[in-house]
N, C-alpha and C. Protein backbone atom coordinates (compact mmCIF):
# COMPACT_ATOMS: atom_id res chain seq x y z
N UNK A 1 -14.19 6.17 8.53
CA UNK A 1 -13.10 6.34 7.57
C UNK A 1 -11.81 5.85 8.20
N UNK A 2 -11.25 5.08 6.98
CA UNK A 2 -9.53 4.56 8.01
C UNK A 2 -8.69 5.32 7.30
N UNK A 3 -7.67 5.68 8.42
CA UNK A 3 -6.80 6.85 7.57
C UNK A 3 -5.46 6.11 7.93
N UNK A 4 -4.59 5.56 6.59
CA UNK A 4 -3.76 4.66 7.34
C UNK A 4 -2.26 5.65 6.54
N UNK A 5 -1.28 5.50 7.31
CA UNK A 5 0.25 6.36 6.73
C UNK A 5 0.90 5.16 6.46
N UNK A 6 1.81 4.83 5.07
CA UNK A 6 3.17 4.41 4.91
C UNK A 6 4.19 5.14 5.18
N UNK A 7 4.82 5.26 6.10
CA UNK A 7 6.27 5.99 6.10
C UNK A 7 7.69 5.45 5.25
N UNK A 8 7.96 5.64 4.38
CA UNK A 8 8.99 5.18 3.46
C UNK A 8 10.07 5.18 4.26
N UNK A 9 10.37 5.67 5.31
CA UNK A 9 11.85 6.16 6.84
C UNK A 9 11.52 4.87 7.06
N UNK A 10 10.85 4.21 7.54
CA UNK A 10 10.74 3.19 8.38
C UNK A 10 10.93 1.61 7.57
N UNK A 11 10.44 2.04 6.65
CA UNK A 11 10.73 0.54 5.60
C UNK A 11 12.48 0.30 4.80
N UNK A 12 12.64 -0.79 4.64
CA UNK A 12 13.82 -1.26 4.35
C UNK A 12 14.23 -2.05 3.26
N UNK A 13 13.00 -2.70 3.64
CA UNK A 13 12.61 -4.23 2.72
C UNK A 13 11.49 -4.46 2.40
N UNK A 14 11.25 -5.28 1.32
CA UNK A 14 9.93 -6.03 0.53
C UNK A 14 9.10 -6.34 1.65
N UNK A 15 9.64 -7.03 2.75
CA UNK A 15 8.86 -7.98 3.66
C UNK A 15 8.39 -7.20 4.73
N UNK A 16 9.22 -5.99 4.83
CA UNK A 16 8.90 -4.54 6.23
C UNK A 16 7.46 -3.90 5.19
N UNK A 17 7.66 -3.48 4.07
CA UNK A 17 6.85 -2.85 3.18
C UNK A 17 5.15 -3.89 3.39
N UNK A 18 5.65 -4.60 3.30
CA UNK A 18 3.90 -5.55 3.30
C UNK A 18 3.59 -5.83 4.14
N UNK A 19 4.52 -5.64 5.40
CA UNK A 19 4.00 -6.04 6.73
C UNK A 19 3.32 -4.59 7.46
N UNK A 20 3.88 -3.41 6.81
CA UNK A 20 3.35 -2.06 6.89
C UNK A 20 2.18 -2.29 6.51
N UNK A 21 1.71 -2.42 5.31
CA UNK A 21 0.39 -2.09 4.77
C UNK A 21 -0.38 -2.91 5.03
N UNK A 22 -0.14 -4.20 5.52
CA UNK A 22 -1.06 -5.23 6.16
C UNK A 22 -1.62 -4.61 7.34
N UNK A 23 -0.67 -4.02 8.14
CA UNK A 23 -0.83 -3.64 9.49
C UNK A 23 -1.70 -1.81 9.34
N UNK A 24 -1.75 -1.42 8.49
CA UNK A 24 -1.95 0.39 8.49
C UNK A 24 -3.31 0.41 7.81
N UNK A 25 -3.44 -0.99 6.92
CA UNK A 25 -4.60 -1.15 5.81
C UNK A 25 -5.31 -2.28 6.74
N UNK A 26 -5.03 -2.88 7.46
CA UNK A 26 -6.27 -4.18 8.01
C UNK A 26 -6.44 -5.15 7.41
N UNK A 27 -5.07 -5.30 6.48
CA UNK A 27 -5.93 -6.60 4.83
C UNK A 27 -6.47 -7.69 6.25
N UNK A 28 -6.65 -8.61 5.04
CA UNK A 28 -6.96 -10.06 5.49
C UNK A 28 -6.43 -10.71 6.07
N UNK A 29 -6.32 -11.84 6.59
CA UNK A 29 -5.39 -12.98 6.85
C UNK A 29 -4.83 -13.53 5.52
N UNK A 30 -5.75 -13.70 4.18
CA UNK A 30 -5.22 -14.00 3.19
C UNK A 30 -4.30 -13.54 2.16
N UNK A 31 -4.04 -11.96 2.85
CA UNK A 31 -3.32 -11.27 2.34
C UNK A 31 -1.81 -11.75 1.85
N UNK A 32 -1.72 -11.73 0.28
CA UNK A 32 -0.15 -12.95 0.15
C UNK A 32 1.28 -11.69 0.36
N UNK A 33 1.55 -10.69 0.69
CA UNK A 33 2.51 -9.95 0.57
C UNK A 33 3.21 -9.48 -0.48
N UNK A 34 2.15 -9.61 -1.53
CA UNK A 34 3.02 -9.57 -2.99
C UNK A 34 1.97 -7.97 -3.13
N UNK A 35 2.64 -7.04 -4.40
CA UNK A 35 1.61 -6.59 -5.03
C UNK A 35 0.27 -6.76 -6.19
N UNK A 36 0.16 -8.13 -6.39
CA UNK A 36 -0.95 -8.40 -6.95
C UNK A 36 -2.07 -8.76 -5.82
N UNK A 37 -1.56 -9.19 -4.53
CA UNK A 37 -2.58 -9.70 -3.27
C UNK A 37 -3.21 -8.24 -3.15
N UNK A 38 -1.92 -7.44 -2.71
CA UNK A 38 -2.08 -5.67 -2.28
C UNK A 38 -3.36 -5.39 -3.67
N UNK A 39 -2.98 -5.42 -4.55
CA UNK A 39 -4.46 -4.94 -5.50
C UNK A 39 -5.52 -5.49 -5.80
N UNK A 40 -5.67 -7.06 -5.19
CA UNK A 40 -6.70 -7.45 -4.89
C UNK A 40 -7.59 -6.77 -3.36
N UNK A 41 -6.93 -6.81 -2.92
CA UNK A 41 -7.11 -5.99 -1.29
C UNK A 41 -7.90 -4.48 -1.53
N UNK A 42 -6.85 -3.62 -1.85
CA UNK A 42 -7.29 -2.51 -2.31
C UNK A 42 -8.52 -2.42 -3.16
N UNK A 43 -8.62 -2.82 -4.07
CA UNK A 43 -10.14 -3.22 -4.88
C UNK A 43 -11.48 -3.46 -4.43
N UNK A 44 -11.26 -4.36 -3.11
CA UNK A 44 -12.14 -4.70 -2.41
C UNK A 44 -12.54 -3.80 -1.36
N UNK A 45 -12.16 -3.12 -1.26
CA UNK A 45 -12.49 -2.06 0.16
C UNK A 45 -14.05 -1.81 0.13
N UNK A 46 -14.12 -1.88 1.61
CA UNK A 46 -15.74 -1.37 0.80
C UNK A 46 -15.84 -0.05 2.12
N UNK A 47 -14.92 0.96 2.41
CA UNK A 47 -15.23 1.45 3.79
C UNK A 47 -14.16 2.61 3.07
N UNK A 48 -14.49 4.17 2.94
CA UNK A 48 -13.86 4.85 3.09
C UNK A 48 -12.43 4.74 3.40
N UNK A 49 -11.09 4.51 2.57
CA UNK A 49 -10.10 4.67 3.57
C UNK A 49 -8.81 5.91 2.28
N UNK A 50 -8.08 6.32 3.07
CA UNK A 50 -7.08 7.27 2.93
C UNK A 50 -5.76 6.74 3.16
N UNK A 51 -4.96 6.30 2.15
CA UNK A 51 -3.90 5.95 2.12
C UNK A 51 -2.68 7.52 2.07
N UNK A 52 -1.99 7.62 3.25
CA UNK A 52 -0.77 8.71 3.21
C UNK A 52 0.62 7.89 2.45
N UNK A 53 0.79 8.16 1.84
CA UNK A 53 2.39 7.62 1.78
C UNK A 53 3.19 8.89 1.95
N UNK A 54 4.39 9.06 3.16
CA UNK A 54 5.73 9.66 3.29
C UNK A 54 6.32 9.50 2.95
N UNK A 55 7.82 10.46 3.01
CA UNK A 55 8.55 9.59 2.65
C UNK A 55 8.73 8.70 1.44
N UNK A 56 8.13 9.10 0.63
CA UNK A 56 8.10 8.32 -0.80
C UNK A 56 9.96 7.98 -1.10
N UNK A 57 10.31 8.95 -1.32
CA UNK A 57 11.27 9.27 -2.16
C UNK A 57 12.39 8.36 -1.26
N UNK A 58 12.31 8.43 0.02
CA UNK A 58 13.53 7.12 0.77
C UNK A 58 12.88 5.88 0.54
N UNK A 59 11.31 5.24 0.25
CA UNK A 59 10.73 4.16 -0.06
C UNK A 59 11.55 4.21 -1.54
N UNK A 60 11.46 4.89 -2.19
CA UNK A 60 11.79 4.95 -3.82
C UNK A 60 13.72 4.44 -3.67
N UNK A 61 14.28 5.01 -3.10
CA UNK A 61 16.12 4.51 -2.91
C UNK A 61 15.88 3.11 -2.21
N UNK A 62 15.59 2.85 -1.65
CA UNK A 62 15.71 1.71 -0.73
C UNK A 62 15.38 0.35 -1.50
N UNK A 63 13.90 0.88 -2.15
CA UNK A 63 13.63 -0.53 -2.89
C UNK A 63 13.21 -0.69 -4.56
N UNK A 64 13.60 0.57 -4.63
CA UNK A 64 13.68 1.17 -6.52
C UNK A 64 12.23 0.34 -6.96
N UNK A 65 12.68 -1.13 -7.93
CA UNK A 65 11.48 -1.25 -8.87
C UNK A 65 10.19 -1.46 -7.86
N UNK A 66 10.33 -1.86 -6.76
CA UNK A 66 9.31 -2.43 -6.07
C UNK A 66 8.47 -1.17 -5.68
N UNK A 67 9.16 -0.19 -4.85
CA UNK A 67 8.13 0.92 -4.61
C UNK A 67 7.47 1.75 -5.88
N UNK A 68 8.28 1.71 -7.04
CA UNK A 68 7.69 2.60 -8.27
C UNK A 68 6.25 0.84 -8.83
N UNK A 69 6.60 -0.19 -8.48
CA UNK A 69 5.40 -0.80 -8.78
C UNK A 69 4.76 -0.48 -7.54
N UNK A 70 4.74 -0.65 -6.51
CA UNK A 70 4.08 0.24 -5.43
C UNK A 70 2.93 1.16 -5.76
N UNK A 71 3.45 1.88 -6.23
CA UNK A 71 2.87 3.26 -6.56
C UNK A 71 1.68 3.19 -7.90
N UNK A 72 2.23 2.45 -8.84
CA UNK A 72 1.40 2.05 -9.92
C UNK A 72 0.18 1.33 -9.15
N UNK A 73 0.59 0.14 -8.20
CA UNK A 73 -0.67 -0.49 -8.09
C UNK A 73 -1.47 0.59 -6.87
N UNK A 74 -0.85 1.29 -6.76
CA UNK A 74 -1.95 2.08 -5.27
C UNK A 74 -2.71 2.89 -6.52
N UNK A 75 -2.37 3.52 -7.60
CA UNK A 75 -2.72 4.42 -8.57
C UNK A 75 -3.89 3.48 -9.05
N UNK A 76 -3.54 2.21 -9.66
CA UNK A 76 -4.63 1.44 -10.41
C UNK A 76 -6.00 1.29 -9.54
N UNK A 77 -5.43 0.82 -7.92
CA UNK A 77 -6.34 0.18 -7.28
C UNK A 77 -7.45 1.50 -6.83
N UNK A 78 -6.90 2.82 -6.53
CA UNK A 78 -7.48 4.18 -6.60
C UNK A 78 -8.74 4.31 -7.80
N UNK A 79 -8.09 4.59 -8.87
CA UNK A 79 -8.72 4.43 -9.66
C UNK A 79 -9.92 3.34 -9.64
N UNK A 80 -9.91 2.31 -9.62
CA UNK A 80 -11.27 1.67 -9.89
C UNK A 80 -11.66 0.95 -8.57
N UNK A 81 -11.44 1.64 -7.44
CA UNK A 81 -11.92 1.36 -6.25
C UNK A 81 -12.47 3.28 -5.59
N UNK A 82 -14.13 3.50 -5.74
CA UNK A 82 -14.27 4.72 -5.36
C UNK A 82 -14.08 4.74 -3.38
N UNK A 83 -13.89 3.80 -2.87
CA UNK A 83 -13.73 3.84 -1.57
C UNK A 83 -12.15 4.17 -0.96
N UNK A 84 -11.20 4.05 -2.29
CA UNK A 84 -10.21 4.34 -1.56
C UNK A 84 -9.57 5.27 -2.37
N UNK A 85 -8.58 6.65 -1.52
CA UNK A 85 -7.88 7.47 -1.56
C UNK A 85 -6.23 7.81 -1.44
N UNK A 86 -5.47 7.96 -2.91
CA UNK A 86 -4.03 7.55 -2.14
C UNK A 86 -3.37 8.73 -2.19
């Protein structure tokens, strides 16, 4: 099981945010840094994993529409991926 944390304290930016979850999640090399790559990624899991997000609410000030789409796609990709947990 991979148990990976976003800390919302630590992120700033679009480009800190995807370089987090690249790095906490293991994507690919093909991973594009957008959230449609992120829900292709997520979808595909095939290994138990546990997504923490902290800190939401300073991810939520910092980068408003991006983390509330954030959140939608971790919700979607949850949903119809039974391997992963957010």
């Amino acid at each position: 099981m991979r148990i990976a944390v976003l800390d919302g304290d630590a992120i700033s930016t679009r480009e800190e945010l995807h370089a987090a979850l690249a790095r906490e999640l293991a994507l690919p090399d093909w991973y594009g840094g957008n959230l449609d790559a992120l829900y292709d990624c997520l979808t595909d899991l095939g290994e138990e994993t546990v997504l923490r997000v902290v800190h939401r609410e300073a991810l939520e000030e910092k980068l408003g529409p991006t983390a509330r789409g954030l959140m939608r796609v971790l919700a979607d990709a949850e949903a119809e991926n039974p391997w992963l947990r957010v």
